[in-house]
C-alpha atoms as a PDB file:
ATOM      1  CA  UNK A   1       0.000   0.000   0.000  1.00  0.00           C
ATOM      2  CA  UNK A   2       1.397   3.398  -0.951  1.00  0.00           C
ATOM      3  CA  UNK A   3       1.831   6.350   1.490  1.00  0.00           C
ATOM      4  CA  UNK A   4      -0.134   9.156  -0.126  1.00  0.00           C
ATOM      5  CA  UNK A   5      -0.189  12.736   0.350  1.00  0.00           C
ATOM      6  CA  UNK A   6      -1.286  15.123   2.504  1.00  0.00           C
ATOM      7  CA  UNK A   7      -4.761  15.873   2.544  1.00  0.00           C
ATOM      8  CA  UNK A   8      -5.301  12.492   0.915  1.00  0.00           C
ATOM      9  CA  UNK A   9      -7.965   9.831   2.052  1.00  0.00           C
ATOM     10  CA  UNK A  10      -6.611   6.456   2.527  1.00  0.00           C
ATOM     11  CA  UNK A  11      -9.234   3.273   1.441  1.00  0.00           C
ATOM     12  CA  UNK A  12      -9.026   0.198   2.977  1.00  0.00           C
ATOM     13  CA  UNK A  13      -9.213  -3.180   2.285  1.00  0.00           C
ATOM     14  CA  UNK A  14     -12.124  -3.880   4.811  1.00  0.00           C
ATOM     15  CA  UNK A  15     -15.274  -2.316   4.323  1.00  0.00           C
ATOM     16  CA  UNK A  16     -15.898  -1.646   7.806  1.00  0.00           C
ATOM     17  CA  UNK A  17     -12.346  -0.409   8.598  1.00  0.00           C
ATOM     18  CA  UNK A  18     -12.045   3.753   9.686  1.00  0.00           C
ATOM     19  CA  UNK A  19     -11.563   5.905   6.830  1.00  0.00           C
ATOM     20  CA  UNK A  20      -7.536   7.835   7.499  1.00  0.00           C
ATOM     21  CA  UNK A  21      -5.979  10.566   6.209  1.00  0.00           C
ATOM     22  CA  UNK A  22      -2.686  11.678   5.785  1.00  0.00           C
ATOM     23  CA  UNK A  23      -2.121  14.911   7.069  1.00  0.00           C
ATOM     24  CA  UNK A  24       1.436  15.825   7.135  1.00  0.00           C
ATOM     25  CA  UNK A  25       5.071  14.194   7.666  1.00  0.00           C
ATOM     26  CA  UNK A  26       8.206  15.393   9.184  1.00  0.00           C
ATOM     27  CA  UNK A  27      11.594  14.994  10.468  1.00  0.00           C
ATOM     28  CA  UNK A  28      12.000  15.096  14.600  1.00  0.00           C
ATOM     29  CA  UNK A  29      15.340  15.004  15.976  1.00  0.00           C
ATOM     30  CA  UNK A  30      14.660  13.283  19.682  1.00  0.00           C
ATOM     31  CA  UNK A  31      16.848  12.046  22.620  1.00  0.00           C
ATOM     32  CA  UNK A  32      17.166   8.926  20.859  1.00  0.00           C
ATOM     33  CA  UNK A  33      17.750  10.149  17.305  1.00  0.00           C
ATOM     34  CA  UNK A  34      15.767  11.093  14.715  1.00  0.00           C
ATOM     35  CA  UNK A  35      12.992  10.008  13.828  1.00  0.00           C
ATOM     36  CA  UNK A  36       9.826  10.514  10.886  1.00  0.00           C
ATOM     37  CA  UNK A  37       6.296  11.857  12.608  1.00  0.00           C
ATOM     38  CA  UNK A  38       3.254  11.060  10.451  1.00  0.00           C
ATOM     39  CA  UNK A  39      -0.180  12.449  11.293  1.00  0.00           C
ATOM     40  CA  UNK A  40      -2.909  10.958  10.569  1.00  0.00           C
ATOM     41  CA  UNK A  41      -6.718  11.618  11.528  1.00  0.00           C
ATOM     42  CA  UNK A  42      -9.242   9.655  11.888  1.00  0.00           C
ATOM     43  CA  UNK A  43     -12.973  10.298   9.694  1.00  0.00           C
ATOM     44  CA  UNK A  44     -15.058   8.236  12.911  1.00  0.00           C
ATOM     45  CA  UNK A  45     -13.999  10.521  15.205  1.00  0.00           C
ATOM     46  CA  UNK A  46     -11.660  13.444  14.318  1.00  0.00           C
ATOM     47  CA  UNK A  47      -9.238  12.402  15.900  1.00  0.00           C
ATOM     48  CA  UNK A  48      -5.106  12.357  15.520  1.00  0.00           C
ATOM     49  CA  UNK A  49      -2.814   9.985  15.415  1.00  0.00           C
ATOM     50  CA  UNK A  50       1.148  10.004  15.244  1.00  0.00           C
ATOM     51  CA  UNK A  51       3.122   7.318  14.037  1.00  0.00           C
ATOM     52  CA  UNK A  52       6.850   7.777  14.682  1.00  0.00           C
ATOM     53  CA  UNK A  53       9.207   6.094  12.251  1.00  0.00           C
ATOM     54  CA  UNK A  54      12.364   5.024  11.963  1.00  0.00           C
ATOM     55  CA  UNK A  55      13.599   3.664   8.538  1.00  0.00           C
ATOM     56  CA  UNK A  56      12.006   2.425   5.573  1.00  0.00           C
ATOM     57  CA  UNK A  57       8.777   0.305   6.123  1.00  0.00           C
ATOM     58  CA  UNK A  58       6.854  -0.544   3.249  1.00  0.00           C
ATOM     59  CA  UNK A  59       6.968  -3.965   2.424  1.00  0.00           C
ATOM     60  CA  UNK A  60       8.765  -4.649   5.492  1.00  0.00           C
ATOM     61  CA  UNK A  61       8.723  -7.815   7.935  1.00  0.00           C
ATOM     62  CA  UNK A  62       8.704  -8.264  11.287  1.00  0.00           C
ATOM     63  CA  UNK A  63       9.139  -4.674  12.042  1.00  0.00           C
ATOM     64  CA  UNK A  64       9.333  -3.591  15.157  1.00  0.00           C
ATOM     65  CA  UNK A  65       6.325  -2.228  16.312  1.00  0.00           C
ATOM     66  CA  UNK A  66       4.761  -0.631  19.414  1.00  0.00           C
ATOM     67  CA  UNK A  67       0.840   1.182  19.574  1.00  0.00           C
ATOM     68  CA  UNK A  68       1.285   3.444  22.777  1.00  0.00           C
ATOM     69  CA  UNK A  69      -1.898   4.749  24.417  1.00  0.00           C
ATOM     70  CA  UNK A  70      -1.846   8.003  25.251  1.00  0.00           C
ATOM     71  CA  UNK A  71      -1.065   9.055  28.687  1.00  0.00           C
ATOM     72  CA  UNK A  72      -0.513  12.764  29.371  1.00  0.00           C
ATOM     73  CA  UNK A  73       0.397  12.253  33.084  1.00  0.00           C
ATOM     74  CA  UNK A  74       2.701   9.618  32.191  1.00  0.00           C
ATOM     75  CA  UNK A  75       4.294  10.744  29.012  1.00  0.00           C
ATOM     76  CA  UNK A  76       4.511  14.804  29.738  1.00  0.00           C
ATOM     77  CA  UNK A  77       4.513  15.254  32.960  1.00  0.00           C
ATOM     78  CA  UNK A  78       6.703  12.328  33.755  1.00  0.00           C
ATOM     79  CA  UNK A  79       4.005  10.730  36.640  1.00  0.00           C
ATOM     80  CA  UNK A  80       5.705   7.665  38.883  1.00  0.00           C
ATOM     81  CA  UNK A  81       1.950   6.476  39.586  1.00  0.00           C
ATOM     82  CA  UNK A  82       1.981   4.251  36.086  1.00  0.00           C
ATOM     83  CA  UNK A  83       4.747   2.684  33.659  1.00  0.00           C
ATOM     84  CA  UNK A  84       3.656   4.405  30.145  1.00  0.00           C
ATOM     85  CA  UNK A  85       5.597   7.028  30.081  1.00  0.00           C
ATOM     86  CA  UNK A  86       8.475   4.532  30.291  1.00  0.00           C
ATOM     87  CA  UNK A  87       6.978   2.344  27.922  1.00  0.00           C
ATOM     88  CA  UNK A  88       7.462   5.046  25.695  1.00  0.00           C
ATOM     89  CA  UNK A  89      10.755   5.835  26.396  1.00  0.00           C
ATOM     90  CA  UNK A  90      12.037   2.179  26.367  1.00  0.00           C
ATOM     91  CA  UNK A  91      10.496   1.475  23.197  1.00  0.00           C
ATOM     92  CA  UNK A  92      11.615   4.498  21.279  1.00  0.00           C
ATOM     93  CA  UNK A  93      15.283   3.358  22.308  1.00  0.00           C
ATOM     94  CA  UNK A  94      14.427  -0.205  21.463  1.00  0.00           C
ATOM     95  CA  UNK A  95      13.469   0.823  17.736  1.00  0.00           C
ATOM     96  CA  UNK A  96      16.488   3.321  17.403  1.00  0.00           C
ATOM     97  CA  UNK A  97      18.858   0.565  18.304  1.00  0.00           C
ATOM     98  CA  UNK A  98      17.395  -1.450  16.006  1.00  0.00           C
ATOM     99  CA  UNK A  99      17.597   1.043  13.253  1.00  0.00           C
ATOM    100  CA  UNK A 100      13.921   0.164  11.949  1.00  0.00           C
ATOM    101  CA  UNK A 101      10.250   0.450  13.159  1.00  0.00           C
ATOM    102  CA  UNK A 102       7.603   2.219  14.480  1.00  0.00           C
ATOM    103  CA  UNK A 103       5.584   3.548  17.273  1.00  0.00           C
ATOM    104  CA  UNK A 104       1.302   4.181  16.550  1.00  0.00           C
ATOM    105  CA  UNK A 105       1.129   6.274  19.174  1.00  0.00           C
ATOM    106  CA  UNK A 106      -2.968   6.615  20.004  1.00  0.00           C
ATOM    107  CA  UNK A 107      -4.785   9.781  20.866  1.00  0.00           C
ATOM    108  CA  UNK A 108      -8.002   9.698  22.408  1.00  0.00           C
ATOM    109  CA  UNK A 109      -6.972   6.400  24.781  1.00  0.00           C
ATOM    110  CA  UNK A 110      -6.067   8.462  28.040  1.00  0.00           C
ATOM    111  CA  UNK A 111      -6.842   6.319  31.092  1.00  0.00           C
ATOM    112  CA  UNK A 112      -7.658   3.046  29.210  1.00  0.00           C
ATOM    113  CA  UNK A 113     -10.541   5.375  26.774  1.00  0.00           C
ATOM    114  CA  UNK A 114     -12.335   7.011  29.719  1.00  0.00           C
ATOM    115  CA  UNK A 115     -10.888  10.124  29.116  1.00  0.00           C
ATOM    116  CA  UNK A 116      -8.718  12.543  31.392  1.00  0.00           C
ATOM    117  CA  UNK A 117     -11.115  14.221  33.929  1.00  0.00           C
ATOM    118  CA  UNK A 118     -12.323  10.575  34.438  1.00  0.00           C
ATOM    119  CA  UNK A 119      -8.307   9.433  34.780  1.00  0.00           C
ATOM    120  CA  UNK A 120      -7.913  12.254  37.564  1.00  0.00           C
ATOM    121  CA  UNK A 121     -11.270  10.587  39.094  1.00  0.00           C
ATOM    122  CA  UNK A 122     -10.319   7.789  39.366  1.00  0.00           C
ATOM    123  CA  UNK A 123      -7.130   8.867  40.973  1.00  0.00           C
ATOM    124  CA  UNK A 124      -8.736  10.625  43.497  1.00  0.00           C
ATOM    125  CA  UNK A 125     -10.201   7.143  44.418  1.00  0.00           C
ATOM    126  CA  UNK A 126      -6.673   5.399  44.376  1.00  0.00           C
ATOM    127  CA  UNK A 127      -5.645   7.632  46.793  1.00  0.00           C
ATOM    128  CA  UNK A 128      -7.919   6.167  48.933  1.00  0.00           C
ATOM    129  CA  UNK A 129      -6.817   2.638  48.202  1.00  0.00           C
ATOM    130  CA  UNK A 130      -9.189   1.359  45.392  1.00  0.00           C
ATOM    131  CA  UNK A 131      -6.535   0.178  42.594  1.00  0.00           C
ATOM    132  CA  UNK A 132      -6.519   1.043  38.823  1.00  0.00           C
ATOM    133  CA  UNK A 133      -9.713  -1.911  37.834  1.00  0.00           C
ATOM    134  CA  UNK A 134     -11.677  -1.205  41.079  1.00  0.00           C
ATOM    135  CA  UNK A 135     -11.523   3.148  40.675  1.00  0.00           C
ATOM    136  CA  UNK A 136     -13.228   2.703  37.242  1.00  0.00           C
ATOM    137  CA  UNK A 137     -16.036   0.498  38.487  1.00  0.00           C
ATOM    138  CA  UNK A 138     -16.733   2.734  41.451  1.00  0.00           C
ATOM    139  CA  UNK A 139     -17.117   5.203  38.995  1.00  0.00           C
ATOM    140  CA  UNK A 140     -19.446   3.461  36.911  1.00  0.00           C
ATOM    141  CA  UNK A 141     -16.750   3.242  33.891  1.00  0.00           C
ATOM    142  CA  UNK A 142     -15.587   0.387  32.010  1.00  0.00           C
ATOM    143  CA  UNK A 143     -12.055  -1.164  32.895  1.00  0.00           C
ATOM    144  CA  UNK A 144     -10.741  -1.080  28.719  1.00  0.00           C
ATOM    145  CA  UNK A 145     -12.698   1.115  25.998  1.00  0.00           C
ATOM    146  CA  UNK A 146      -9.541   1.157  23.750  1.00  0.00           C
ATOM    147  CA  UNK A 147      -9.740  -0.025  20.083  1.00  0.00           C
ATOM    148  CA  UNK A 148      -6.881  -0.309  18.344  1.00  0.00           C
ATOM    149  CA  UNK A 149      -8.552  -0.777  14.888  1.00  0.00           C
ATOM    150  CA  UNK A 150      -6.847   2.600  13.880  1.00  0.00           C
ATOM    151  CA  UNK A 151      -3.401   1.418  14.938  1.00  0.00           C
ATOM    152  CA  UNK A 152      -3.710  -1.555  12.001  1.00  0.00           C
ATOM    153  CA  UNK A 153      -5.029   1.464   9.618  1.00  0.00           C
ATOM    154  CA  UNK A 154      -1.734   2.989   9.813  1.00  0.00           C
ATOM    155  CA  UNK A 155       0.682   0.789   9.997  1.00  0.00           C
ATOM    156  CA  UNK A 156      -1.139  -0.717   6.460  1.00  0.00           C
ATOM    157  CA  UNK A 157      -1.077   2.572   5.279  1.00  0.00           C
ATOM    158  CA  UNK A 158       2.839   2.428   5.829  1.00  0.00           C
ATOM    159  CA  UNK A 159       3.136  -0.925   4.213  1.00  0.00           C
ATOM    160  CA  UNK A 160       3.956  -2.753   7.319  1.00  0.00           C
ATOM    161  CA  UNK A 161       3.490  -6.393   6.089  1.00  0.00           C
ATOM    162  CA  UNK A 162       4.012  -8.508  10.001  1.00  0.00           C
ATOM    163  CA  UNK A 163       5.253  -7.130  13.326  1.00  0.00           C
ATOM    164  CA  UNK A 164       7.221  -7.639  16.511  1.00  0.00           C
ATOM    165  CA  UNK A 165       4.940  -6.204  18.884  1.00  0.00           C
ATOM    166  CA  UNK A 166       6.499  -4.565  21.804  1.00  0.00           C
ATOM    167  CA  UNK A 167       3.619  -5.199  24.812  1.00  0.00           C
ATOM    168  CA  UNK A 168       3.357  -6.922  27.760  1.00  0.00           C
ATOM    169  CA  UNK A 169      -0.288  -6.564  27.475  1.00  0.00           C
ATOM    170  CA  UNK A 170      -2.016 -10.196  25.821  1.00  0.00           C
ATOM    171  CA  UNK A 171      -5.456  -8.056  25.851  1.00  0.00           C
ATOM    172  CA  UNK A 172      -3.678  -5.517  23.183  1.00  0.00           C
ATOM    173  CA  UNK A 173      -2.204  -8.205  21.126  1.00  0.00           C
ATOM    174  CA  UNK A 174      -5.473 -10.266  20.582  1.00  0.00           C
ATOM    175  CA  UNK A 175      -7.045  -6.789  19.593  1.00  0.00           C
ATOM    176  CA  UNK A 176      -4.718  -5.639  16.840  1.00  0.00           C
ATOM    177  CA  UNK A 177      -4.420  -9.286  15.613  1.00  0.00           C
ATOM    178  CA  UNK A 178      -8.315  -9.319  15.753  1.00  0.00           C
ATOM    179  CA  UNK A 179      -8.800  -6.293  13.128  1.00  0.00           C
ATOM    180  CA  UNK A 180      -5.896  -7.822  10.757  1.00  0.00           C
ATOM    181  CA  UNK A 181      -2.126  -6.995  12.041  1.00  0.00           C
ATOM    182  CA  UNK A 182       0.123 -10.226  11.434  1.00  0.00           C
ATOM    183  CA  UNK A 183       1.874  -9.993  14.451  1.00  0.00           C
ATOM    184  CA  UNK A 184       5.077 -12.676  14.865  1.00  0.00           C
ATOM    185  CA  UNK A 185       6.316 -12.023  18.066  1.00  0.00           C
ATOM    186  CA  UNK A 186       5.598 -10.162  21.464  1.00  0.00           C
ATOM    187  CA  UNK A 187       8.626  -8.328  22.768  1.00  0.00           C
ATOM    188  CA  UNK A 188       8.337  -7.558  26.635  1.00  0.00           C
ATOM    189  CA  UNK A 189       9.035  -4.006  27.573  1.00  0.00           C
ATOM    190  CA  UNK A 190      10.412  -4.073  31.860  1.00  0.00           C
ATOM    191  CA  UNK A 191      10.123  -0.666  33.231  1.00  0.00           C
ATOM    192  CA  UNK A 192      11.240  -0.024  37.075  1.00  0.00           C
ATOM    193  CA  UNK A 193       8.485  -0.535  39.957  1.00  0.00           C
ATOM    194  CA  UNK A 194       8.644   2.183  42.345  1.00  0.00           C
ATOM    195  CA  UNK A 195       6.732   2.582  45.881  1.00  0.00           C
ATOM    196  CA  UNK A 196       3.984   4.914  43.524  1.00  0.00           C
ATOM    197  CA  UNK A 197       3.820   2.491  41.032  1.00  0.00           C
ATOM    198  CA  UNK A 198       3.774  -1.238  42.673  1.00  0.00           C
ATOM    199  CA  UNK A 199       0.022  -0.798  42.964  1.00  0.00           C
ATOM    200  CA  UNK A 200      -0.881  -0.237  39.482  1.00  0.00           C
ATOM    201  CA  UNK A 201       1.397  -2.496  38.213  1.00  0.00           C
ATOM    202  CA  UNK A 202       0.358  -5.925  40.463  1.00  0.00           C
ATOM    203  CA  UNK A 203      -3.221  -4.820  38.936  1.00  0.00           C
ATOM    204  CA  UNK A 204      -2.372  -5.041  35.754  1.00  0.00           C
ATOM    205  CA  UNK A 205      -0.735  -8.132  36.600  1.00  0.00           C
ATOM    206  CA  UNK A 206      -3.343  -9.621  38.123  1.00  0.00           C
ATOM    207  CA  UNK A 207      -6.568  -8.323  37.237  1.00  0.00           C
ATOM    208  CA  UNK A 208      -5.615  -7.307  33.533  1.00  0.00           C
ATOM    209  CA  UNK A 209      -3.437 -10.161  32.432  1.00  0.00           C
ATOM    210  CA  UNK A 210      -0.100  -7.931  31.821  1.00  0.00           C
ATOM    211  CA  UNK A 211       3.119 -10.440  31.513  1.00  0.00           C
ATOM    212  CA  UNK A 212       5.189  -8.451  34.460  1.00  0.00           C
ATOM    213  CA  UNK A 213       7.720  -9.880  36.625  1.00  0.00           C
ATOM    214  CA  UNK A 214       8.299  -9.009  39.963  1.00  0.00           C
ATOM    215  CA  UNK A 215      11.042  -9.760  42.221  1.00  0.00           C
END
């Protein structure tokens, strides 16, 4: 599938798949190198999307591949109370070693989909000792709204032919492979456990079926 140009509509193979559109591309010198930023947005919802690139992709196998929720608490502001903004960070310096891949990286997916003044809710209610699962059901919100449908869009779009995801999430693997991504192997992405983070992270473990080890 060819990249098109800005402003262009992207069709899909599946009839039911999200319309995208191109936007714009650029170069962005980071930390870890430089990378290409694609935007992308959306016609369900309005919404955009980054993918960050590094290399060539179309037509490419097992690329290395990571679709990052986004967290604004986690990946601006640098919170210790969850492991994305690590996540992040880990995986950008996981596809610059490598020379080659990509990160989808999903607007619209703060706090698991329920949004940020729901996030900061729910907070409020970990502070009290609910975890992560438990503060969205006292709420009356679901635990996972995300759809990564989107994510698969793209990473079509940029000719991606199979991936090595990197995830420790199972629920996020089934998902992409669900809507179509060939995905060939799961990398595990370890990020450090801290006293504001142990919480969250045995939930995800436990409740949410995350592949995290602990000492």
């Amino acid at each position: 599938m060819s990249m098109s140009r800005s402003g262009e509509t992207e069709t899909t193979a599946a009839a039911d798949a999200p319309a995208i559109e191109h936007i714009a591309s650029s170069l962005l010198p980071t930390r870890h190198g430089s990378f290409h930023i694609h935007v992308y947005r959306s016609h369900d919802d309005g919404i955009e999307h980054v993918a960050l690139i590094k290399g060539d992709l179309k037509g490419q196998e097992r690329v290395l591949a990571r679709a990052h929720s986004e967290c604004l608490t986690g990946d601006v502001f640098g919170s210790m109370r969850c492991d994305c903004g690590e996540q992040l960070d880990a995986a950008m310096a996981m596809i610059a070693q490598a020379g080659l891949g990509v990160i989808v990286y999903m607007r619209g997916h703060e706090g698991r989909g329920i949004g940020l003044g729901n996030k900061i809710l729910a907070y409020q209610l970990q502070d009290q000792g609910r975890d992560t699962v438990e503060a969205n059901l006292d709420l009356g919100l679901p635990v996972d709204t995300r759809n990564f449908q989107v994510a698969v869009r793209i990473l079509e779009h940029l000719g991606v032919e199979s991936v090595r995801l990197i995830t420790n999430n199972p629920g996020k693997l089934k998902k992409l492979a669900d809507h179509g991504l060939k995905i060939v192997e799961r990398i595990p992405v370890q990020t450090k456990h801290t006293p504001h983070n142990i919480a969250y992270l045995r939930a995800k473990q436990q409740k949410l079926g995350h592949l995290l080890d602990f000492e």
